[in-house]
PDB file of N, CA and C in Angstrom:
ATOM      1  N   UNK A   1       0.851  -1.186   0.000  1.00  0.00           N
ATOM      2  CA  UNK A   1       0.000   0.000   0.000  1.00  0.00           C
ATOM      3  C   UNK A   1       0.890   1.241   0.000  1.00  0.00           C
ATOM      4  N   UNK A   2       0.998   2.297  -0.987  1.00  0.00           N
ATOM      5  CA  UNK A   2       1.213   3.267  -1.036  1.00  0.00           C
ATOM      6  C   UNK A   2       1.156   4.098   0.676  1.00  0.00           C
ATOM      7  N   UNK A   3       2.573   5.029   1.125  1.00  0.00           N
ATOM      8  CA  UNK A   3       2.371   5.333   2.189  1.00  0.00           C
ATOM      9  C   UNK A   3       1.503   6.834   2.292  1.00  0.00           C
ATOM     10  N   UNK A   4       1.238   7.423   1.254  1.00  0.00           N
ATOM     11  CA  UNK A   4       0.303   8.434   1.534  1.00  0.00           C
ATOM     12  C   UNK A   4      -1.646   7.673   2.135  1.00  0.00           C
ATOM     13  N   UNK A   5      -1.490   6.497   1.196  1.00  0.00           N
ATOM     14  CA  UNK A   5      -2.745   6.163   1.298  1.00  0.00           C
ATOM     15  C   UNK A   5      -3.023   5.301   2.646  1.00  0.00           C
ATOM     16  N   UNK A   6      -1.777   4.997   3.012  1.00  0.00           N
ATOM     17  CA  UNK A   6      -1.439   4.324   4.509  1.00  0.00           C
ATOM     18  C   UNK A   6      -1.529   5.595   5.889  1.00  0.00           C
ATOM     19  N   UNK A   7      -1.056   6.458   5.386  1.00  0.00           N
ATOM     20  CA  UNK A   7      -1.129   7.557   6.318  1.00  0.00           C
ATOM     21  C   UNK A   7      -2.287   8.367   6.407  1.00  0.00           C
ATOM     22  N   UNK A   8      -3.219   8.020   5.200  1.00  0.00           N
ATOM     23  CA  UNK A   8      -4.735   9.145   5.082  1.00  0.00           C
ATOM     24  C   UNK A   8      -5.373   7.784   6.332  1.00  0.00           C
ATOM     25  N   UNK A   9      -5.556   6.966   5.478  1.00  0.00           N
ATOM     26  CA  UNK A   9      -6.457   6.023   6.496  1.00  0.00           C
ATOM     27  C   UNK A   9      -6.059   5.872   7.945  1.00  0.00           C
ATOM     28  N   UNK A  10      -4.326   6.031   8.461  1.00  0.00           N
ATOM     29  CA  UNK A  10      -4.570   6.224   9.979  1.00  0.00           C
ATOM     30  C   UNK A  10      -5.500   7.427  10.406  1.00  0.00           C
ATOM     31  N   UNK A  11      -5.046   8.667   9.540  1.00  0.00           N
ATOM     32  CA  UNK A  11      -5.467   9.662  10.281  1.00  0.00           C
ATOM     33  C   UNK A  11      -7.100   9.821  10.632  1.00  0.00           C
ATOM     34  N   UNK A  12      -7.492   9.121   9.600  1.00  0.00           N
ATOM     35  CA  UNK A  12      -8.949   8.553   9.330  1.00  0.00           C
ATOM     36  C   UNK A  12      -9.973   7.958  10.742  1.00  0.00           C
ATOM     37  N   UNK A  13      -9.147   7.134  11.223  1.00  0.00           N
ATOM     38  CA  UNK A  13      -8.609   6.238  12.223  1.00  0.00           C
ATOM     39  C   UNK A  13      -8.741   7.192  13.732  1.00  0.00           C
ATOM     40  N   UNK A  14      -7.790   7.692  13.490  1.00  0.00           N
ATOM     41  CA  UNK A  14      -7.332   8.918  14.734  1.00  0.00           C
ATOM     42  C   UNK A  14      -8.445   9.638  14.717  1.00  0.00           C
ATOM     43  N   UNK A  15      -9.576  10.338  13.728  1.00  0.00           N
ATOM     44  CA  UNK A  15     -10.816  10.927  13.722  1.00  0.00           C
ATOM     45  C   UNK A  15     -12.024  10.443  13.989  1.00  0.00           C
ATOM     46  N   UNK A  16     -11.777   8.979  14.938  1.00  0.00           N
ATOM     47  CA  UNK A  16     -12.916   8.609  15.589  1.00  0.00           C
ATOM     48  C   UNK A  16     -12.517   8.735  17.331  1.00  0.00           C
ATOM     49  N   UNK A  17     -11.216   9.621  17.458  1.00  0.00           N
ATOM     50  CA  UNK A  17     -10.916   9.380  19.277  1.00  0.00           C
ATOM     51  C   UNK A  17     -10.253  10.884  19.155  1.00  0.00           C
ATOM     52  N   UNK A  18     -10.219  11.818  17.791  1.00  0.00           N
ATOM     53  CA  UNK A  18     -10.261  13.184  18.574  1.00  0.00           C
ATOM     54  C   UNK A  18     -11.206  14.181  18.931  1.00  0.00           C
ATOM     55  N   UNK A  19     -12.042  13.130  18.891  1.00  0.00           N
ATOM     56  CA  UNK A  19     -13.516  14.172  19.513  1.00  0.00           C
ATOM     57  C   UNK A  19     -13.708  13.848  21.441  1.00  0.00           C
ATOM     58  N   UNK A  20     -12.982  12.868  21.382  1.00  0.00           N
ATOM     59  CA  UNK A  20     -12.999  12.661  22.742  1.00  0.00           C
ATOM     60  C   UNK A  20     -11.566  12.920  23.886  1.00  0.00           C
ATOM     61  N   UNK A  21     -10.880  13.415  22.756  1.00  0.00           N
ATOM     62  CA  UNK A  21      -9.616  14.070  23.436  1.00  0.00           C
ATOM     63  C   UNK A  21      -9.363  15.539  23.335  1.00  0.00           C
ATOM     64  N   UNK A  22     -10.479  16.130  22.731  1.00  0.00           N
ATOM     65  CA  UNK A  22     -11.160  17.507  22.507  1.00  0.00           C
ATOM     66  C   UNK A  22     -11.594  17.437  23.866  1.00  0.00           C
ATOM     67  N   UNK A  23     -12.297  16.576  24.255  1.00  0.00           N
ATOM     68  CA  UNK A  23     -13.121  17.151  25.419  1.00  0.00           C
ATOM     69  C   UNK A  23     -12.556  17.563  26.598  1.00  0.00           C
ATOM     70  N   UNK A  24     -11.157  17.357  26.874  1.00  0.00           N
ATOM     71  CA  UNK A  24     -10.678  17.587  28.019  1.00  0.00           C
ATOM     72  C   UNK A  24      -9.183  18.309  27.467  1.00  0.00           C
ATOM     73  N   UNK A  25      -9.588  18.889  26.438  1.00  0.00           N
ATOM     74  CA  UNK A  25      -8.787  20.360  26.027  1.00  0.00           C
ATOM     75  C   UNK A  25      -7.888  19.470  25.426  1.00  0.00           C
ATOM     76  N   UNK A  26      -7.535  18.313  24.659  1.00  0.00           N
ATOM     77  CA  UNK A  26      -6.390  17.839  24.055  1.00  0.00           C
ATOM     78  C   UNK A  26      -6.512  17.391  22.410  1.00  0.00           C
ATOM     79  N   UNK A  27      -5.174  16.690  21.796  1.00  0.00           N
ATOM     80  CA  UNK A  27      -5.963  16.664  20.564  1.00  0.00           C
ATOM     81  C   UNK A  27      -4.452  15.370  20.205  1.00  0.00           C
ATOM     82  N   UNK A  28      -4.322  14.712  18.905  1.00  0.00           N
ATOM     83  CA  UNK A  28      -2.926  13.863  18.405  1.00  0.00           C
ATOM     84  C   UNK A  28      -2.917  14.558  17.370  1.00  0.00           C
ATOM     85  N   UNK A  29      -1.909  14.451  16.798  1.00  0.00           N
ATOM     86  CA  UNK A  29      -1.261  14.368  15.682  1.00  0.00           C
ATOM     87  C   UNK A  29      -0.487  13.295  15.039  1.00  0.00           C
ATOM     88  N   UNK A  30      -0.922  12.975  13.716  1.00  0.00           N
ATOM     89  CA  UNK A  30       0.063  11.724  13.083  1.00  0.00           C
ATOM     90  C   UNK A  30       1.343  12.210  13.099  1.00  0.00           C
ATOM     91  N   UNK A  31       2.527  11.817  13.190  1.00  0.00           N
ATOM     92  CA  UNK A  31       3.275  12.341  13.029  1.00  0.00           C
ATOM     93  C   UNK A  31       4.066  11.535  11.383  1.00  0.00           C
ATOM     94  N   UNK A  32       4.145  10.164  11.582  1.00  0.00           N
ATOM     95  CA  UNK A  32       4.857   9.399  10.447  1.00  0.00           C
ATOM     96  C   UNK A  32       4.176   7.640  10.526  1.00  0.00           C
ATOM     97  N   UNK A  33       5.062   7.015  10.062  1.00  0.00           N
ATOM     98  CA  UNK A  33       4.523   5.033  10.177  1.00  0.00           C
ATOM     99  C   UNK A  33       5.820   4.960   9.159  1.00  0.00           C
ATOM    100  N   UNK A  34       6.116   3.975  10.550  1.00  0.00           N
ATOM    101  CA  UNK A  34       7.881   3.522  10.259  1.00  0.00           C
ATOM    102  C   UNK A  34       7.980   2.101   8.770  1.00  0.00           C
ATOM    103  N   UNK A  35       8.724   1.950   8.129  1.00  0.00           N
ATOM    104  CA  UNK A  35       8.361   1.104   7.724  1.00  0.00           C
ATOM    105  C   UNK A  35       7.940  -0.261   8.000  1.00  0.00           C
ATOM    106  N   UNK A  36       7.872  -0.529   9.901  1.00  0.00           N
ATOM    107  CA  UNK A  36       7.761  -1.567   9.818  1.00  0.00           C
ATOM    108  C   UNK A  36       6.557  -1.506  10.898  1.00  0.00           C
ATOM    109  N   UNK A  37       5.642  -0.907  10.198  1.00  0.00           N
ATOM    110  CA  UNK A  37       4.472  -0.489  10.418  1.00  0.00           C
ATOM    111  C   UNK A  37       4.043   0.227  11.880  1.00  0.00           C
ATOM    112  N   UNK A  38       5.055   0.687  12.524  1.00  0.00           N
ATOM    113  CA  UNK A  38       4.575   0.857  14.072  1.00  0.00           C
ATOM    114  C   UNK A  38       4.294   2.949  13.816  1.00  0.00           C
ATOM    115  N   UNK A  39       2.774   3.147  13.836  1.00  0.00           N
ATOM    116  CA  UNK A  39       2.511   4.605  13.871  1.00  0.00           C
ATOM    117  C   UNK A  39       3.382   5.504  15.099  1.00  0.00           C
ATOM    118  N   UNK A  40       3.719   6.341  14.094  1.00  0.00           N
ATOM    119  CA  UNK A  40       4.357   7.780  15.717  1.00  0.00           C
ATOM    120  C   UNK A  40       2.960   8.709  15.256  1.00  0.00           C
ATOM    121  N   UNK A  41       2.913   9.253  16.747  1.00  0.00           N
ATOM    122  CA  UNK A  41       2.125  10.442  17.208  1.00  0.00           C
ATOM    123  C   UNK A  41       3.084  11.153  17.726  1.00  0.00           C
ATOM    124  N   UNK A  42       2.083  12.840  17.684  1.00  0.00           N
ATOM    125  CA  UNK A  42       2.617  13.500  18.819  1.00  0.00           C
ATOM    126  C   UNK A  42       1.097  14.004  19.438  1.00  0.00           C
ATOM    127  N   UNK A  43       1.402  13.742  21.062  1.00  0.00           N
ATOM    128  CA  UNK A  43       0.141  14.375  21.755  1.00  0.00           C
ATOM    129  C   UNK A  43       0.092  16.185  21.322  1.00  0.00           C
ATOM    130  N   UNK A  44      -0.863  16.442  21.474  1.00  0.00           N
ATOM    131  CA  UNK A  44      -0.949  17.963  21.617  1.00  0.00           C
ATOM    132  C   UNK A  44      -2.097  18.721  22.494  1.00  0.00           C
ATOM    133  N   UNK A  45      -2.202  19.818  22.527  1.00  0.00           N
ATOM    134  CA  UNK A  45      -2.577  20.240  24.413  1.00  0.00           C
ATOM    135  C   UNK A  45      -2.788  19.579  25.471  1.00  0.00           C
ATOM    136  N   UNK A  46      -3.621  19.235  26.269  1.00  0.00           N
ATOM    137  CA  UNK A  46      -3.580  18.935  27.507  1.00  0.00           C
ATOM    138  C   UNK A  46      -3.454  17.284  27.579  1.00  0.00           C
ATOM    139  N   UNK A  47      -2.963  16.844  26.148  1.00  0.00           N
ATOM    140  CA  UNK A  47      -2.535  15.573  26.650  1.00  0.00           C
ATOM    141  C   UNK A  47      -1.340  15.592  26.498  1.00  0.00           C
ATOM    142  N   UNK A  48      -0.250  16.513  25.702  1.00  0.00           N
ATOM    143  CA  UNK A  48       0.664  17.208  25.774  1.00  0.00           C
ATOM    144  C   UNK A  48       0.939  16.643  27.644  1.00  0.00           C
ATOM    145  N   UNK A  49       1.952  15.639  27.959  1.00  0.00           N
ATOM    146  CA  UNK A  49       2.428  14.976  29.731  1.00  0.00           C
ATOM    147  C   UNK A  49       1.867  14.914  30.134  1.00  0.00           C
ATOM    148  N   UNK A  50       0.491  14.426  29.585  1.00  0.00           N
ATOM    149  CA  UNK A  50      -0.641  14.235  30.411  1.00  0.00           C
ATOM    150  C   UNK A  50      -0.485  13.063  30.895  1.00  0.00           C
ATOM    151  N   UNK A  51      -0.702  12.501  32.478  1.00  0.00           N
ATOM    152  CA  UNK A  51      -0.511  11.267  33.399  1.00  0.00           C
ATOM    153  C   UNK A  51      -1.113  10.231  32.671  1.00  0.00           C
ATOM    154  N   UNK A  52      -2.521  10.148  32.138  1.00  0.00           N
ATOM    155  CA  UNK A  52      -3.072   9.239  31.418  1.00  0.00           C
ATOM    156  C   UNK A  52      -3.130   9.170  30.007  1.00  0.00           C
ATOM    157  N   UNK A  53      -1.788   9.634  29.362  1.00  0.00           N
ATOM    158  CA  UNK A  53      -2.173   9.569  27.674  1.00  0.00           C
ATOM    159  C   UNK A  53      -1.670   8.455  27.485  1.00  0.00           C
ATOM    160  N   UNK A  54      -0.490   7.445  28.283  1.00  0.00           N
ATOM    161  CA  UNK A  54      -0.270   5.942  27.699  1.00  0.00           C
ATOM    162  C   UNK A  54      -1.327   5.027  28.345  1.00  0.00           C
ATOM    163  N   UNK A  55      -1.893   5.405  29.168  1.00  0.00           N
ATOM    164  CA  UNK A  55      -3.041   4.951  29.130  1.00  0.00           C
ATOM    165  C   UNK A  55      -4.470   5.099  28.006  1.00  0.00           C
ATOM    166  N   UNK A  56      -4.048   6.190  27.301  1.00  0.00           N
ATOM    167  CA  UNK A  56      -5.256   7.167  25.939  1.00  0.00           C
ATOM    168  C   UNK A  56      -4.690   6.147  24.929  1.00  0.00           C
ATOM    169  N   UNK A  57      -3.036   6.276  24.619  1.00  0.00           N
ATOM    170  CA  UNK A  57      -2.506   5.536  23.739  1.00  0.00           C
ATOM    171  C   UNK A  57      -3.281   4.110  23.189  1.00  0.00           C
ATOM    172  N   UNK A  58      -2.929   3.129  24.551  1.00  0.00           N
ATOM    173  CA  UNK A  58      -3.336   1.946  24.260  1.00  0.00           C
ATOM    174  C   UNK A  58      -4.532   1.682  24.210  1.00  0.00           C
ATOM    175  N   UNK A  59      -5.605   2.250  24.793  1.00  0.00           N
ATOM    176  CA  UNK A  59      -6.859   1.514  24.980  1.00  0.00           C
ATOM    177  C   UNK A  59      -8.120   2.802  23.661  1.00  0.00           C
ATOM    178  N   UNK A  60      -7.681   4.199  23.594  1.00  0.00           N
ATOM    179  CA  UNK A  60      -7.807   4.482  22.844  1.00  0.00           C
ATOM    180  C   UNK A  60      -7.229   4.494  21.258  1.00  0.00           C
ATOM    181  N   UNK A  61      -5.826   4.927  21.350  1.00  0.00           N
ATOM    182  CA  UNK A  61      -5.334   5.493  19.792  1.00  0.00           C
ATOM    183  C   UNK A  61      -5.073   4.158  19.419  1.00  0.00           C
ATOM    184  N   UNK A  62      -4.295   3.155  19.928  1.00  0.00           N
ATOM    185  CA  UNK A  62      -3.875   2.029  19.183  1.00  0.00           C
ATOM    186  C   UNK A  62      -5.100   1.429  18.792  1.00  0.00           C
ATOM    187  N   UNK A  63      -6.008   1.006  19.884  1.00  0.00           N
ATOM    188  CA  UNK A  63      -7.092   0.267  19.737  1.00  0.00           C
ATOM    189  C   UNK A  63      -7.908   0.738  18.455  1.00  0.00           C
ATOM    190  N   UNK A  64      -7.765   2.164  18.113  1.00  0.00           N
ATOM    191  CA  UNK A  64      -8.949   2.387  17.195  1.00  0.00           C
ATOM    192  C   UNK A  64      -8.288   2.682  15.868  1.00  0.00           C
ATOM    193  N   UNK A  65      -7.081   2.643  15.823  1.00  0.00           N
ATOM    194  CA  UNK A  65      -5.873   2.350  14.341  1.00  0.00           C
ATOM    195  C   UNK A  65      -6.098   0.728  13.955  1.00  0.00           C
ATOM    196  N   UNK A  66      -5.568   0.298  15.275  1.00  0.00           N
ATOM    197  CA  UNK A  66      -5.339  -1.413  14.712  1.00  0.00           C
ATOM    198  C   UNK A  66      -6.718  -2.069  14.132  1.00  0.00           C
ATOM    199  N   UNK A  67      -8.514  -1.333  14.915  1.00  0.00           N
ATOM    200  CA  UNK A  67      -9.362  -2.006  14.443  1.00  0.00           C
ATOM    201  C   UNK A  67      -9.959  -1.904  12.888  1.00  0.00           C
ATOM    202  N   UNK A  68      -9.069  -0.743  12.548  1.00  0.00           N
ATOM    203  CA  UNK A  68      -9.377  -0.713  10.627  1.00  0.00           C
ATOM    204  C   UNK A  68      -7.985  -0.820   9.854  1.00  0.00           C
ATOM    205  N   UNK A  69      -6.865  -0.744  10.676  1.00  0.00           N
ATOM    206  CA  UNK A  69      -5.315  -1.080  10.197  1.00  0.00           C
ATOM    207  C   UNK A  69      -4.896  -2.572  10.903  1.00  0.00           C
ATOM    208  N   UNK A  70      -5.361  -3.807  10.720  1.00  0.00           N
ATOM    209  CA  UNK A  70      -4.546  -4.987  11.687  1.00  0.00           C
ATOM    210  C   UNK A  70      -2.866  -4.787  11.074  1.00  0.00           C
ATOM    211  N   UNK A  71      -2.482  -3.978  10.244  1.00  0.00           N
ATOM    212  CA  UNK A  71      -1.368  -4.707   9.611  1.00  0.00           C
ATOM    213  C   UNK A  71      -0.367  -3.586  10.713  1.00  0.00           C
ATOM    214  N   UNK A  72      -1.029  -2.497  11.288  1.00  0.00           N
ATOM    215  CA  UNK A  72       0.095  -2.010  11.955  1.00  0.00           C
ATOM    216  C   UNK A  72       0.599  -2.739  13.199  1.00  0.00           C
ATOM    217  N   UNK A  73       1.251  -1.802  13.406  1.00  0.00           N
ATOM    218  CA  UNK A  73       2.323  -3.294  14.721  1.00  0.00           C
ATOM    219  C   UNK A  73       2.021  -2.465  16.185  1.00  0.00           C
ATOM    220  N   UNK A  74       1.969  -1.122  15.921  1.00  0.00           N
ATOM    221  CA  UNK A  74       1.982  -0.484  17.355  1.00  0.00           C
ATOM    222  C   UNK A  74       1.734   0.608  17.265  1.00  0.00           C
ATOM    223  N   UNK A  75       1.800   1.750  18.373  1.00  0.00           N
ATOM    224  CA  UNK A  75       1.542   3.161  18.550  1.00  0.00           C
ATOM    225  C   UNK A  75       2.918   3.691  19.908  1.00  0.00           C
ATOM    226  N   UNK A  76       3.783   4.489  19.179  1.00  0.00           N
ATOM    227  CA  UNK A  76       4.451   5.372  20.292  1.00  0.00           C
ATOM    228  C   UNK A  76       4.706   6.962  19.723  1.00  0.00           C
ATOM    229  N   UNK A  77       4.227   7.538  21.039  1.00  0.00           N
ATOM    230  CA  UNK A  77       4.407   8.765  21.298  1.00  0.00           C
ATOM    231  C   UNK A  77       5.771   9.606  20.718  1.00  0.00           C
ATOM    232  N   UNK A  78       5.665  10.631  20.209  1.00  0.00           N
ATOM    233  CA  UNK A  78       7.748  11.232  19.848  1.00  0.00           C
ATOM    234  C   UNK A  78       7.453  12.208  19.931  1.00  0.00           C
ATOM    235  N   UNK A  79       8.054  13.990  20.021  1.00  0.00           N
ATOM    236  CA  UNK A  79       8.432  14.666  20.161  1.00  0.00           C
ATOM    237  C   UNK A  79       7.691  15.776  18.947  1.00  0.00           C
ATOM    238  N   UNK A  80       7.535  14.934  17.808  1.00  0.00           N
ATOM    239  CA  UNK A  80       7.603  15.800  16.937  1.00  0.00           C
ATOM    240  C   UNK A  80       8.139  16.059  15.731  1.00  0.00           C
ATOM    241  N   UNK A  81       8.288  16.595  14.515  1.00  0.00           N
ATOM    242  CA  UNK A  81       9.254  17.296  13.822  1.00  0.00           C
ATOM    243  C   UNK A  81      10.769  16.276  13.690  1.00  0.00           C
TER     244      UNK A  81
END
């Protein structure tokens, strides 16, 4: 699969859990997808060190990538840029 068309459909993905990370002032960003399929994010506002975003990570962001992407491998957090 082409990686633009790999990267529309995460973000796709990510637009069913940023309405609920809106709600408590926060939001993700895709950042890239390594070639060996594991997605980077970066948090942004108030999940930006937020205590529970690897907790948001797994049970939200991964969970709702992997259930229309099985082929990715994982979800970690980076910096950015």
């Amino acid at each position: 699969m082409e990686k633009e068309i790999l990267l529309a459909r995460i973000d796709a993905a990510l637009n069913d859990v940023r309405p609920h990370l809106a709600v408590d002032g926060g939001n993700v960003e895709l950042v890239d997808v390594t070639e060996d399929n594991i997605v980077q994010i970066k948090w942004l506002g108030a999940c930006d060190g937020c205590s529970m975003s690897f907790i948001t990570m797994r049970a939200g962001i991964e969970h709702a990538i992997r259930s229309k992407l099985p082929e990715i491998m994982g979800v970690v957090a980076v910096n950015g840029n």
